[in-house]
C-alpha atoms as a PDB file:
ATOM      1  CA  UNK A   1     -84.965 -33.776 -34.921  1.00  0.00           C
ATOM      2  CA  UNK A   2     -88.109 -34.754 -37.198  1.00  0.00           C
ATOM      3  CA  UNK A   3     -90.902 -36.242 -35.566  1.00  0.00           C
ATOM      4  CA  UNK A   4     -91.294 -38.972 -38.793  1.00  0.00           C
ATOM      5  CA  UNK A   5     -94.501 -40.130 -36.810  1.00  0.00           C
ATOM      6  CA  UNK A   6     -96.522 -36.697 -36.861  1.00  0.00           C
ATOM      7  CA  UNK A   7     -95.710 -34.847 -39.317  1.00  0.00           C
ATOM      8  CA  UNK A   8     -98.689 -32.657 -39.505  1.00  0.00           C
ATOM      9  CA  UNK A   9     -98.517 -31.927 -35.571  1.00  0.00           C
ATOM     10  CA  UNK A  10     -95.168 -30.153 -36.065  1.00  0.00           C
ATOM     11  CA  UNK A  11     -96.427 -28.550 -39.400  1.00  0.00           C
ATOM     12  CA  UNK A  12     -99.575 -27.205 -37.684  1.00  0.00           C
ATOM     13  CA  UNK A  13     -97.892 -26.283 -34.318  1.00  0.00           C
ATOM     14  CA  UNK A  14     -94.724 -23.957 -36.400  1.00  0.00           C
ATOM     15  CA  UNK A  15     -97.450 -22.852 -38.762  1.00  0.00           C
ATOM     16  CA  UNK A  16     -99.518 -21.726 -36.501  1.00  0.00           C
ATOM     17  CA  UNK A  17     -97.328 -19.953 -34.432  1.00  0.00           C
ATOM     18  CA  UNK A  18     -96.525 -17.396 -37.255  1.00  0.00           C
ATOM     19  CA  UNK A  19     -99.872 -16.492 -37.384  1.00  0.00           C
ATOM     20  CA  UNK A  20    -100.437 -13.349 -35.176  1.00  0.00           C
ATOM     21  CA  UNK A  21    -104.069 -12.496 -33.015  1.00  0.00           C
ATOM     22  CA  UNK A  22    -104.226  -9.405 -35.280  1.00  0.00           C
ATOM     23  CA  UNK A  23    -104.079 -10.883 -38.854  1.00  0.00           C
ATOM     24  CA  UNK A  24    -107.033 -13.232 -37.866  1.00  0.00           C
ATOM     25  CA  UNK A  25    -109.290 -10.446 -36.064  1.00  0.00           C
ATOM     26  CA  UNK A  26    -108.645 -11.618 -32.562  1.00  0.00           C
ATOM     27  CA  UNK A  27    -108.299  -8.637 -30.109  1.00  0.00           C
ATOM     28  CA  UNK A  28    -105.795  -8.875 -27.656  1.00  0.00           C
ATOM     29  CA  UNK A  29    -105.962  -7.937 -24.528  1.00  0.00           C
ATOM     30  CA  UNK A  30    -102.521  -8.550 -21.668  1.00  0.00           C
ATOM     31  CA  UNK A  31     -99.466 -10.255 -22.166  1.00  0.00           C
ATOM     32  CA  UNK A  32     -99.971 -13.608 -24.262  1.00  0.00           C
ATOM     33  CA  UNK A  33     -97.446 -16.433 -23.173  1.00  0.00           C
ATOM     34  CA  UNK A  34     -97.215 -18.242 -26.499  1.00  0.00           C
ATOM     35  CA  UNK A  35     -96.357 -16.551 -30.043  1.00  0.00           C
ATOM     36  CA  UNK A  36     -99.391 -17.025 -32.914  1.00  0.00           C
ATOM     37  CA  UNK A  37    -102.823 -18.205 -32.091  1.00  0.00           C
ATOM     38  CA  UNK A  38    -103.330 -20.885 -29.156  1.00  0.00           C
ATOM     39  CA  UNK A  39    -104.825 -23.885 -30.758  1.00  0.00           C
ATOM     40  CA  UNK A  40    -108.520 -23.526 -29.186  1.00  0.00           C
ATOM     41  CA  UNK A  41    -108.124 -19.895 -31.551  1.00  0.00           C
ATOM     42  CA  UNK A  42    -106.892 -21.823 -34.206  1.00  0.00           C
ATOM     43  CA  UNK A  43    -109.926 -24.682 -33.577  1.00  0.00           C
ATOM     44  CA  UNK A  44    -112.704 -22.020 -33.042  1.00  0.00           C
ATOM     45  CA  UNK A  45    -111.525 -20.208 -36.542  1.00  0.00           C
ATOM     46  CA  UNK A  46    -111.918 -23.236 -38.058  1.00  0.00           C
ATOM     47  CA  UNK A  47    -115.239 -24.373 -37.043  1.00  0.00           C
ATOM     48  CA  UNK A  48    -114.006 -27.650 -35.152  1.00  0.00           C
ATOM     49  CA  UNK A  49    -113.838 -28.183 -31.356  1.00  0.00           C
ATOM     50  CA  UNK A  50    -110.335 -27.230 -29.769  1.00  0.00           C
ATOM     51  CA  UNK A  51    -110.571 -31.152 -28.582  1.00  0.00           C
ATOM     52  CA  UNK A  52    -110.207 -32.159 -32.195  1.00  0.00           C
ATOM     53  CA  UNK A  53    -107.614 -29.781 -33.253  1.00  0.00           C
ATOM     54  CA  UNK A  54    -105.740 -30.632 -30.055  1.00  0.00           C
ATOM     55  CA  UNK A  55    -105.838 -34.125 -31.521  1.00  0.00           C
ATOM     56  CA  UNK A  56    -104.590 -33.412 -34.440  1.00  0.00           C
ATOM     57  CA  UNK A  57    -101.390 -31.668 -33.417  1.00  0.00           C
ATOM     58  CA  UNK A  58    -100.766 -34.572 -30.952  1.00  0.00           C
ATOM     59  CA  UNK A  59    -100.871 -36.780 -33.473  1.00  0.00           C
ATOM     60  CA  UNK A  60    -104.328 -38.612 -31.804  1.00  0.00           C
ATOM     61  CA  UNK A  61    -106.391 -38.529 -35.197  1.00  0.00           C
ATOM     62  CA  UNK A  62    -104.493 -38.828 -38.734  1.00  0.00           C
ATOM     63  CA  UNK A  63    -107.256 -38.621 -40.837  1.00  0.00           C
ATOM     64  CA  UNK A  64    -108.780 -35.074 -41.142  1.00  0.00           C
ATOM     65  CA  UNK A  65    -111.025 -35.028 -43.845  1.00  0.00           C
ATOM     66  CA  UNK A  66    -110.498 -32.281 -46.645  1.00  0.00           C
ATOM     67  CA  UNK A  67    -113.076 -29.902 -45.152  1.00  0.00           C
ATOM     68  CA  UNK A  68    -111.459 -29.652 -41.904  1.00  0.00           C
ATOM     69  CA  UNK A  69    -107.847 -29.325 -43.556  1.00  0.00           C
ATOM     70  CA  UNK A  70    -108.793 -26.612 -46.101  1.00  0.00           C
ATOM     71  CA  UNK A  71    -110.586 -24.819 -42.804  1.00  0.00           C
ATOM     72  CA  UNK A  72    -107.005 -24.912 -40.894  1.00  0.00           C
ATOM     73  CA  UNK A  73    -105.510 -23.788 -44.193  1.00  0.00           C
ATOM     74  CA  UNK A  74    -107.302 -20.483 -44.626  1.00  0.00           C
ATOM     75  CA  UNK A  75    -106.954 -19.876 -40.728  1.00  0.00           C
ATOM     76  CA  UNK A  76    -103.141 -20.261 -40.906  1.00  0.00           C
ATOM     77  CA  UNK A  77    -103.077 -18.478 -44.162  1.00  0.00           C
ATOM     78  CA  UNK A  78    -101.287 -20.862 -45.932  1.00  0.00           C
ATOM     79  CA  UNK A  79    -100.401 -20.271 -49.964  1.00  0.00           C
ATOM     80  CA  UNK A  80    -101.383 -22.786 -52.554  1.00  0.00           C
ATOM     81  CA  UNK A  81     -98.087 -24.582 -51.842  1.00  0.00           C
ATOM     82  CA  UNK A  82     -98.264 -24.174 -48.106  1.00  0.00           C
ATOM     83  CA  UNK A  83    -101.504 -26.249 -48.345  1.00  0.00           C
ATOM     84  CA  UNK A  84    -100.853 -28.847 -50.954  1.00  0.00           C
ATOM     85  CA  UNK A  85     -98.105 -29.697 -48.353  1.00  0.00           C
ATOM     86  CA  UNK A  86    -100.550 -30.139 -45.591  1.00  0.00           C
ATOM     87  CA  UNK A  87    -102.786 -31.763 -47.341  1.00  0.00           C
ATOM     88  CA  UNK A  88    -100.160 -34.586 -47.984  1.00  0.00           C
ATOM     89  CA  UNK A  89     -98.910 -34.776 -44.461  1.00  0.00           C
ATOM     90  CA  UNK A  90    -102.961 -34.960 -43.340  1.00  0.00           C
ATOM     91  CA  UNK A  91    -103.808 -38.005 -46.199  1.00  0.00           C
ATOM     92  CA  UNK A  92    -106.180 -35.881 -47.927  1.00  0.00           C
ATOM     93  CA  UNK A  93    -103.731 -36.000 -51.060  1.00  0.00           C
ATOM     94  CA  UNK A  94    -101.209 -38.824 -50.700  1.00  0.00           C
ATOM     95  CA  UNK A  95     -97.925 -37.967 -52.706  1.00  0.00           C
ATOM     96  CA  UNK A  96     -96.821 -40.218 -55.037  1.00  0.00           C
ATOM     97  CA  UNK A  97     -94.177 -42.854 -53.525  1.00  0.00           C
ATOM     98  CA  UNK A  98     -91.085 -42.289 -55.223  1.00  0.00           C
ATOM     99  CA  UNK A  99     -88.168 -44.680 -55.197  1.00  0.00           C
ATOM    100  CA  UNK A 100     -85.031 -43.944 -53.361  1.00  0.00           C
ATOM    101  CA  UNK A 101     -81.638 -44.139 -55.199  1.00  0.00           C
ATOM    102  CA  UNK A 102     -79.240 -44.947 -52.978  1.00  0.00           C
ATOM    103  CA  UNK A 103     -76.741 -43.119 -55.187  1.00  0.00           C
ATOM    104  CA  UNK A 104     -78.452 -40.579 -57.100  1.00  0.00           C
ATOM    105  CA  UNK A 105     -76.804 -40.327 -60.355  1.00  0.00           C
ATOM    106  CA  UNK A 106     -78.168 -37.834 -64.079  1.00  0.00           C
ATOM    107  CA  UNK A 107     -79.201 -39.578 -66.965  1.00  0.00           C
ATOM    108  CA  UNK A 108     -76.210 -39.400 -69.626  1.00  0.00           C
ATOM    109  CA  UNK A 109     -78.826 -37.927 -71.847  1.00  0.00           C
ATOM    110  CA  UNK A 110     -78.942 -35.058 -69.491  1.00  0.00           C
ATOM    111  CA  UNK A 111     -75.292 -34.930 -68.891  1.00  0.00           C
ATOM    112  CA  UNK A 112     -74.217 -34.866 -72.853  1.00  0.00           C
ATOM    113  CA  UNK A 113     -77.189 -31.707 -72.595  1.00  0.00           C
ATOM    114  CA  UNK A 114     -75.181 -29.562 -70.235  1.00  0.00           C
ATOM    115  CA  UNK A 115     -72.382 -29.648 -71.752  1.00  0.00           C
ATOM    116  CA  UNK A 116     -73.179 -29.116 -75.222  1.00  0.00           C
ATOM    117  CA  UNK A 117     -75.920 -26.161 -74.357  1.00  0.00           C
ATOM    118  CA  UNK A 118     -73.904 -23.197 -74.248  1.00  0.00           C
ATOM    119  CA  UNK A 119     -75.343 -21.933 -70.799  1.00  0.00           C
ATOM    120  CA  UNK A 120     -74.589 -22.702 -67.027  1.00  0.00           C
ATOM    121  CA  UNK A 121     -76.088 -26.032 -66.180  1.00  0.00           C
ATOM    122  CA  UNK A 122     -76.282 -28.347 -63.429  1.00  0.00           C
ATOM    123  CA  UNK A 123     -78.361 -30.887 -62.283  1.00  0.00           C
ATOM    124  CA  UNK A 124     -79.993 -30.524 -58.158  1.00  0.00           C
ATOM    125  CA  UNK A 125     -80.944 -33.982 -57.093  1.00  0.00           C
ATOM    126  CA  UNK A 126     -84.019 -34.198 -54.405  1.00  0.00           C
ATOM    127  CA  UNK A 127     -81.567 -33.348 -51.719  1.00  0.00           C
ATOM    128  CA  UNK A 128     -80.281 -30.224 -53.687  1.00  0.00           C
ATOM    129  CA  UNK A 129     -76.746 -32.321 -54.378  1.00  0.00           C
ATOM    130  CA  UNK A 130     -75.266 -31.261 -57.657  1.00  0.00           C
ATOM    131  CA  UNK A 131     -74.880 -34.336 -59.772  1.00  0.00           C
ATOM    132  CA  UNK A 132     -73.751 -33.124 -62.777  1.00  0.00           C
ATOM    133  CA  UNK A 133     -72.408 -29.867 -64.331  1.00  0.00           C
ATOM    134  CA  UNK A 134     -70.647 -28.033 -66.985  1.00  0.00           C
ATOM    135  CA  UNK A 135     -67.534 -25.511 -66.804  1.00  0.00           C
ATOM    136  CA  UNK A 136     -69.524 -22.306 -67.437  1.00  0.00           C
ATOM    137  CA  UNK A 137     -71.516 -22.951 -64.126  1.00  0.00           C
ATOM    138  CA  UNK A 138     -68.610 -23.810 -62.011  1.00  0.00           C
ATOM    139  CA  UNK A 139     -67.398 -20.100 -63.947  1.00  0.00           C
ATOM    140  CA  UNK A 140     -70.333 -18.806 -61.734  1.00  0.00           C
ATOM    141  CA  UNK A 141     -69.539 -20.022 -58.262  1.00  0.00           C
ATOM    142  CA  UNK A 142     -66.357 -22.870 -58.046  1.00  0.00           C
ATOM    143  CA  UNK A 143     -69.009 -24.443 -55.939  1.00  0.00           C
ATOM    144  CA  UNK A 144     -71.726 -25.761 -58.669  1.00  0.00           C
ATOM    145  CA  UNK A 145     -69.105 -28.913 -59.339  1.00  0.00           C
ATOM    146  CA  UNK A 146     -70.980 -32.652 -59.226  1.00  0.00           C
ATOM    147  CA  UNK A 147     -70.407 -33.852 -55.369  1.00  0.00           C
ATOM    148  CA  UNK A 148     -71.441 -30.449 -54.246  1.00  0.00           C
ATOM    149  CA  UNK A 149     -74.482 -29.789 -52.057  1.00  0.00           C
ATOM    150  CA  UNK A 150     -76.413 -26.422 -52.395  1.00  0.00           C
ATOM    151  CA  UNK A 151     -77.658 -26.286 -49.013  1.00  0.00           C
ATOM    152  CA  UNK A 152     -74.191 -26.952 -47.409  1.00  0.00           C
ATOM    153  CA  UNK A 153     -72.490 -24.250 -49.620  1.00  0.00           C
ATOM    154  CA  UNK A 154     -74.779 -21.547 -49.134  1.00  0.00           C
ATOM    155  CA  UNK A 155     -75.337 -22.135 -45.303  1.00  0.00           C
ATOM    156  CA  UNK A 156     -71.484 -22.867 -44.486  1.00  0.00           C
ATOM    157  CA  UNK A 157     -69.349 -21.214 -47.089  1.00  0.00           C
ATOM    158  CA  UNK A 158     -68.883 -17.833 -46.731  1.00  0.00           C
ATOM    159  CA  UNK A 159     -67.489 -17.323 -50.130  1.00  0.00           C
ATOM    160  CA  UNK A 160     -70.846 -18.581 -51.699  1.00  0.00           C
ATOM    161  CA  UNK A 161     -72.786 -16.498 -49.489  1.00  0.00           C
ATOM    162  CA  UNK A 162     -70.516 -13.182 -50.678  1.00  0.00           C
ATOM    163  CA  UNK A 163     -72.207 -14.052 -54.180  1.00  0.00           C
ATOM    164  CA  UNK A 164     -75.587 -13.366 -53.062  1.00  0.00           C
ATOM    165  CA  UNK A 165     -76.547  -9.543 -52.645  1.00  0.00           C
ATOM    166  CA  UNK A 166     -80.359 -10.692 -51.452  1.00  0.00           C
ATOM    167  CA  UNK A 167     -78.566 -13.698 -49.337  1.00  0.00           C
ATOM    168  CA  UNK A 168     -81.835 -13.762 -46.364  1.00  0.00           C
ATOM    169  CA  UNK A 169     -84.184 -13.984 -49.143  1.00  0.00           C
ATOM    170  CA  UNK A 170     -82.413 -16.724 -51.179  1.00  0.00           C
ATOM    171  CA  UNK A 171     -81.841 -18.877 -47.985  1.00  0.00           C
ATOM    172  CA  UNK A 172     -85.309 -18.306 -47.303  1.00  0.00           C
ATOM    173  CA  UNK A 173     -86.271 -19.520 -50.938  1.00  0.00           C
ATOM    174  CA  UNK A 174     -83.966 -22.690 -50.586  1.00  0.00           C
ATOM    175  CA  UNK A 175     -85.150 -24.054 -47.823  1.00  0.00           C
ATOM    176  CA  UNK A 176     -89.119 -23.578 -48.737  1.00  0.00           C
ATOM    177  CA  UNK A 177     -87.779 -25.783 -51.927  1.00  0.00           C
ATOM    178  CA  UNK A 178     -85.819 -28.064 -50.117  1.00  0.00           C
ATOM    179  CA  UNK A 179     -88.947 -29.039 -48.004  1.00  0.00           C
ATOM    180  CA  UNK A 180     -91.086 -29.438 -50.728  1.00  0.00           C
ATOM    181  CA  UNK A 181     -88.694 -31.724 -52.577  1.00  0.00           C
ATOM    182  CA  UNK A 182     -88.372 -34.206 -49.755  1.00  0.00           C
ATOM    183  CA  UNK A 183     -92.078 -34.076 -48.701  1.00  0.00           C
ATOM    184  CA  UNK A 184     -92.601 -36.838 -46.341  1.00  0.00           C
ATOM    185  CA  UNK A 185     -89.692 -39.161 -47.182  1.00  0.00           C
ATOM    186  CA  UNK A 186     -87.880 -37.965 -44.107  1.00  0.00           C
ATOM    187  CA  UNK A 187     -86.825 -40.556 -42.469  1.00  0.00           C
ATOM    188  CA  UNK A 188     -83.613 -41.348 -45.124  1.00  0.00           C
ATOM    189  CA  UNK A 189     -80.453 -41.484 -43.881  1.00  0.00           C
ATOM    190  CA  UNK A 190     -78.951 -38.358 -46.228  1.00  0.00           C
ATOM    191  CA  UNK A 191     -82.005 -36.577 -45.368  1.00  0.00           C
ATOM    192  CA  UNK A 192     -81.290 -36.782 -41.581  1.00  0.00           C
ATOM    193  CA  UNK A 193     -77.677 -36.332 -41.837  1.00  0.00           C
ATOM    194  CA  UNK A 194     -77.823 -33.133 -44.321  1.00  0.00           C
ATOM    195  CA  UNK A 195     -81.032 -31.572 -41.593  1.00  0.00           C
ATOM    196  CA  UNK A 196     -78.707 -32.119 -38.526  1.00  0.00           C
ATOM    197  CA  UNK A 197     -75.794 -30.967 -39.450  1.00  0.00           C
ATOM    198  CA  UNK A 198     -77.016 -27.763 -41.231  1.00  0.00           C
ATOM    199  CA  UNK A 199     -78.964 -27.343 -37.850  1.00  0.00           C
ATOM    200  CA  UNK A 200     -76.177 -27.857 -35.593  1.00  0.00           C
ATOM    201  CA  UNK A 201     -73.736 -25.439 -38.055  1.00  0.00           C
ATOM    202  CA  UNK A 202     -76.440 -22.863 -39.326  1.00  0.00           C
ATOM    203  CA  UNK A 203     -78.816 -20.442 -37.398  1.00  0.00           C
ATOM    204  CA  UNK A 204     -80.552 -19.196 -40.137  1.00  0.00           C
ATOM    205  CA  UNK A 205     -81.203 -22.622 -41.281  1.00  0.00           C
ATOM    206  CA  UNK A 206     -81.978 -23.382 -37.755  1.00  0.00           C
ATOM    207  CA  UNK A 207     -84.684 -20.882 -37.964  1.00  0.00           C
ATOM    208  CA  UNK A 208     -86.414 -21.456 -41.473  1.00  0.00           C
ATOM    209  CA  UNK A 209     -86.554 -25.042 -40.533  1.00  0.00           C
ATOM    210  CA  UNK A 210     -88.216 -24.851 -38.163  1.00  0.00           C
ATOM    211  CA  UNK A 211     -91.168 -22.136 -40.227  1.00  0.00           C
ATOM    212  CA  UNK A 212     -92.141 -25.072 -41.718  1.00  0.00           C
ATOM    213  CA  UNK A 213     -92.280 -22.865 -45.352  1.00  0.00           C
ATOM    214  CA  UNK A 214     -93.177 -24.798 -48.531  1.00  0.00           C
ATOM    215  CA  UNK A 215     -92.954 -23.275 -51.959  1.00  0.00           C
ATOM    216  CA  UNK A 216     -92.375 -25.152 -55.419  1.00  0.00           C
ATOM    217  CA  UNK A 217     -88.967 -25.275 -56.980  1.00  0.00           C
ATOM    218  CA  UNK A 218     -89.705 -22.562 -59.678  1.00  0.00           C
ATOM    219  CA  UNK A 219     -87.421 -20.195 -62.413  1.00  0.00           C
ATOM    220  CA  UNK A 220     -86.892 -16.978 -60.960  1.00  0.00           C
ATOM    221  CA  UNK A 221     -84.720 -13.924 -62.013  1.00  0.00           C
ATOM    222  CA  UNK A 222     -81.153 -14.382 -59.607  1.00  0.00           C
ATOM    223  CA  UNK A 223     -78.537 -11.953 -58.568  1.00  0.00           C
ATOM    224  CA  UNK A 224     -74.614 -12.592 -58.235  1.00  0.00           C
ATOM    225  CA  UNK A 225     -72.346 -10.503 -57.005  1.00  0.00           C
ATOM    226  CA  UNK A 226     -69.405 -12.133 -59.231  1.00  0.00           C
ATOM    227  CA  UNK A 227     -65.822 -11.424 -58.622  1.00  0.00           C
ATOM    228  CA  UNK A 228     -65.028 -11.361 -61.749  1.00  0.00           C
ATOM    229  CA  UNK A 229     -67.611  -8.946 -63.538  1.00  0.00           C
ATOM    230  CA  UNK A 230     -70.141  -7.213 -60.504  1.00  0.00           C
ATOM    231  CA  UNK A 231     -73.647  -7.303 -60.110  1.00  0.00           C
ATOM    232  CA  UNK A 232     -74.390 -10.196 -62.107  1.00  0.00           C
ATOM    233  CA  UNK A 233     -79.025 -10.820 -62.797  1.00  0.00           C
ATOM    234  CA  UNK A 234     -79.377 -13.799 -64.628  1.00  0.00           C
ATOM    235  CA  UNK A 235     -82.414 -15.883 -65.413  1.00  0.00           C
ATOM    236  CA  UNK A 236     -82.218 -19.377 -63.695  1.00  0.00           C
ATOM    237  CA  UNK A 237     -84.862 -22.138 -65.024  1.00  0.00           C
ATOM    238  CA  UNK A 238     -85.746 -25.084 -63.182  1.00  0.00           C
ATOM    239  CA  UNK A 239     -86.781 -28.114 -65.100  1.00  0.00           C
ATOM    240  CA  UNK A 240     -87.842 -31.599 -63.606  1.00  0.00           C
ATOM    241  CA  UNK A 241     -86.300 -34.354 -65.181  1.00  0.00           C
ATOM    242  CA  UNK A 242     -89.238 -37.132 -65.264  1.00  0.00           C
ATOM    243  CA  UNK A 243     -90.610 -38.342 -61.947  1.00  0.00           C
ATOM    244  CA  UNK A 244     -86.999 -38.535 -60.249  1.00  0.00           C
ATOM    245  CA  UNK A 245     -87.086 -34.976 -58.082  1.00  0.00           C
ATOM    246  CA  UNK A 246     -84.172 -33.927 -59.993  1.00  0.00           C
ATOM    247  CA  UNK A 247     -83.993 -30.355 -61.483  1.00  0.00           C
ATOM    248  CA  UNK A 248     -82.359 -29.570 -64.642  1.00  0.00           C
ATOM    249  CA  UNK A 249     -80.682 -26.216 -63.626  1.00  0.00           C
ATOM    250  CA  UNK A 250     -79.790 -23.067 -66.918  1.00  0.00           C
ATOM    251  CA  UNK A 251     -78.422 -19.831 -66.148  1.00  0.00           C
ATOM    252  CA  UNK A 252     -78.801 -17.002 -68.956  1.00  0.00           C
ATOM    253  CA  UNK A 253     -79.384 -13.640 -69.101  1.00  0.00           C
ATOM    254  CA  UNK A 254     -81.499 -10.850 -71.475  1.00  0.00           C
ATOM    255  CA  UNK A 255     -80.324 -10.991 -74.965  1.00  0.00           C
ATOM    256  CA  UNK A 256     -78.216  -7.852 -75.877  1.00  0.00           C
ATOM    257  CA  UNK A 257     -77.838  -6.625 -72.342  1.00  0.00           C
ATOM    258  CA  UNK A 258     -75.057  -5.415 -70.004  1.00  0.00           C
ATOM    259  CA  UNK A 259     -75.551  -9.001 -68.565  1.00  0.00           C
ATOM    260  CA  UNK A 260     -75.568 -10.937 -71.299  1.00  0.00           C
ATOM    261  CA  UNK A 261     -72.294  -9.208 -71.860  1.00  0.00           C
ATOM    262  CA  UNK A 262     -70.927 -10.217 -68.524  1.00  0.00           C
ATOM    263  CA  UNK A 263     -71.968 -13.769 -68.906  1.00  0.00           C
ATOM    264  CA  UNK A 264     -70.321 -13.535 -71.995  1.00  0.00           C
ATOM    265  CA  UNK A 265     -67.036 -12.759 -70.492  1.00  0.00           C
ATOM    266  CA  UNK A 266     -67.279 -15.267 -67.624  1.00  0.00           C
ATOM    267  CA  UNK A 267     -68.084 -18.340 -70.446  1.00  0.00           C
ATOM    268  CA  UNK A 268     -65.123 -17.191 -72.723  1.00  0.00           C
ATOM    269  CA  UNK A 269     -62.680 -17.118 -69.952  1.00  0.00           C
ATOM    270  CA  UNK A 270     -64.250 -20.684 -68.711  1.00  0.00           C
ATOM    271  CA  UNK A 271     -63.469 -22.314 -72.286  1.00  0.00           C
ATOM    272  CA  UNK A 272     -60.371 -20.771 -72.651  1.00  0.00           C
ATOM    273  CA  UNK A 273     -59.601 -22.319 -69.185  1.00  0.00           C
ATOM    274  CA  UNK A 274     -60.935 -25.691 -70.340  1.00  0.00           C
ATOM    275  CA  UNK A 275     -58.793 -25.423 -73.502  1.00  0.00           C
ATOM    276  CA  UNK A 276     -55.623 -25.044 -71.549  1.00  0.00           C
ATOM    277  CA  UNK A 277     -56.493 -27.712 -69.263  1.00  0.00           C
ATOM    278  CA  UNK A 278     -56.641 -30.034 -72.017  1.00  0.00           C
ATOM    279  CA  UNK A 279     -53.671 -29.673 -73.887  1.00  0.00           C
ATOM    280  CA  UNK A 280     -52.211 -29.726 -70.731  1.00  0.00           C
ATOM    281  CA  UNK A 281     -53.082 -33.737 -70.236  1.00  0.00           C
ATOM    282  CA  UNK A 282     -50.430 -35.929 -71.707  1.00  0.00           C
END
């Protein structure tokens, strides 16, 4: 599992084995034994000795100053994200120390929200459990109910994964978020359950794991293949909820379109469903 000691040495060593000879301008010349650049490549692009970058993936020196990590970030190509990231497993930007919750729970505020908003809402917690959510999004997949976990579904249900036409590049997308959202708190029980038994159950989470891929939690236009209607392309927003790591999750679609339509259908036949439910109860 997760080396909780050196972070940045497995971050630098996956990271840099994406990067192939050619994209940096390195000729190559035989058979090479190792995928991506060798480290003294990845030392001499940066302008530092392949001692000191040896160092640094070993875990030997933990305090790279900014120069040297925003050199290793342009040599491995890494986004905005990508580097941010680094730079908080290297010191140069220390993330701020957030408290665990033992049981992660949504505001009632928040709760009261999603149900009265008239859209498909839940709420992800830091480890991408749903904590909260209203009848129109369990409409969308009978998965998005509170106890649920994102990550679990969509790596080890193969009825969630038949709602996702572009599943490769949502899984991809998911676990680049999922990183990002638990940072360098790794060493929490959840976290090291959830990462060991998706990597025990999951190739493909096996593999993106281990790219070490970073990207922000962000909206973004989704597509459902929903039994009920088709093609389904929906808006999804993301909104933090304070300084918790929680994201406020709403579905919707173009006004006046074929989707909005669909959604349309799926949220009547959810309240009618809720409506016979209740004057079911005694």
């Amino acid at each position: 599992m997760t080396d909780t000691m050196n972070l940045l040495g497995e971050f630098l060593r996956a990271r840099r084995g994406l990067v192939t000879p050619e994209q940096v301008g390195i000729p190559v010349f035989g058979v090479r034994r190792v995928p991506g650049l060798r480290r003294e490549e990845v030392g001499m692009l940066s302008g530092i000795s392949s001692d000191y970058y040896l160092r640094l993936e070993q875990g030997r020196d933990r305090n790279p100053s900014a120069q040297v990590l925003a050199s290793i970030a342009r040599v491995l190509q890494l986004d905005e994200a990508g580097t941010a990231y680094m730079f908080s497993l290297g010191g140069g930007q220390p993330r701020l120390a957030r408290r665990r919750l033992l049981n992660e729970d949504a505001p009632v505020g928040i709760r009261v929200l999603i149900d009265e908003i008239g859209m498909p809402a839940f709420v992800e917690g830091r480890y991408f459990d749903v904590l909260a959510a209203n009848q129109l999004a369990a409409a969308l997949s009978p998965r998005l109910v509170p106890g649920g976990n994102r990550l679990r579904d969509l790596f080890l249900d193969p009825v969630e994964q038949s709602l996702y036409p572009d599943w490769d590049e949502v899984t991809a997308q998911i676990v680049a978020g999922f990183r990002e959202s638990v940072g360098t708190d790794v060493d929490d029980p959840g976290f090291v359950d959830l990462v060991g038994n998706l990597s025990l159950s999951s190739p493909r989470f096996r593999e993106l794991w281990g790219r070490h891929d970073v990207a922000p939690r962000e909206s973004e236009t989704m597509s459902l293949n929903h039994p009920d209607v088709g093609l389904l392309v929906l808006y999804r927003e993301k909104l933090a909820i304070g300084a918790t790591g929680h994201m406020l999750v709403v579905y919707h679609a173009e006004p006046n379109s074929d989707n909005a339509e669909k959604l349309a259908l799926i949220s009547s036949y959810a309240l009618q469903t809720q409506e016979s439910n209740t004057q079911l109860k005694p």
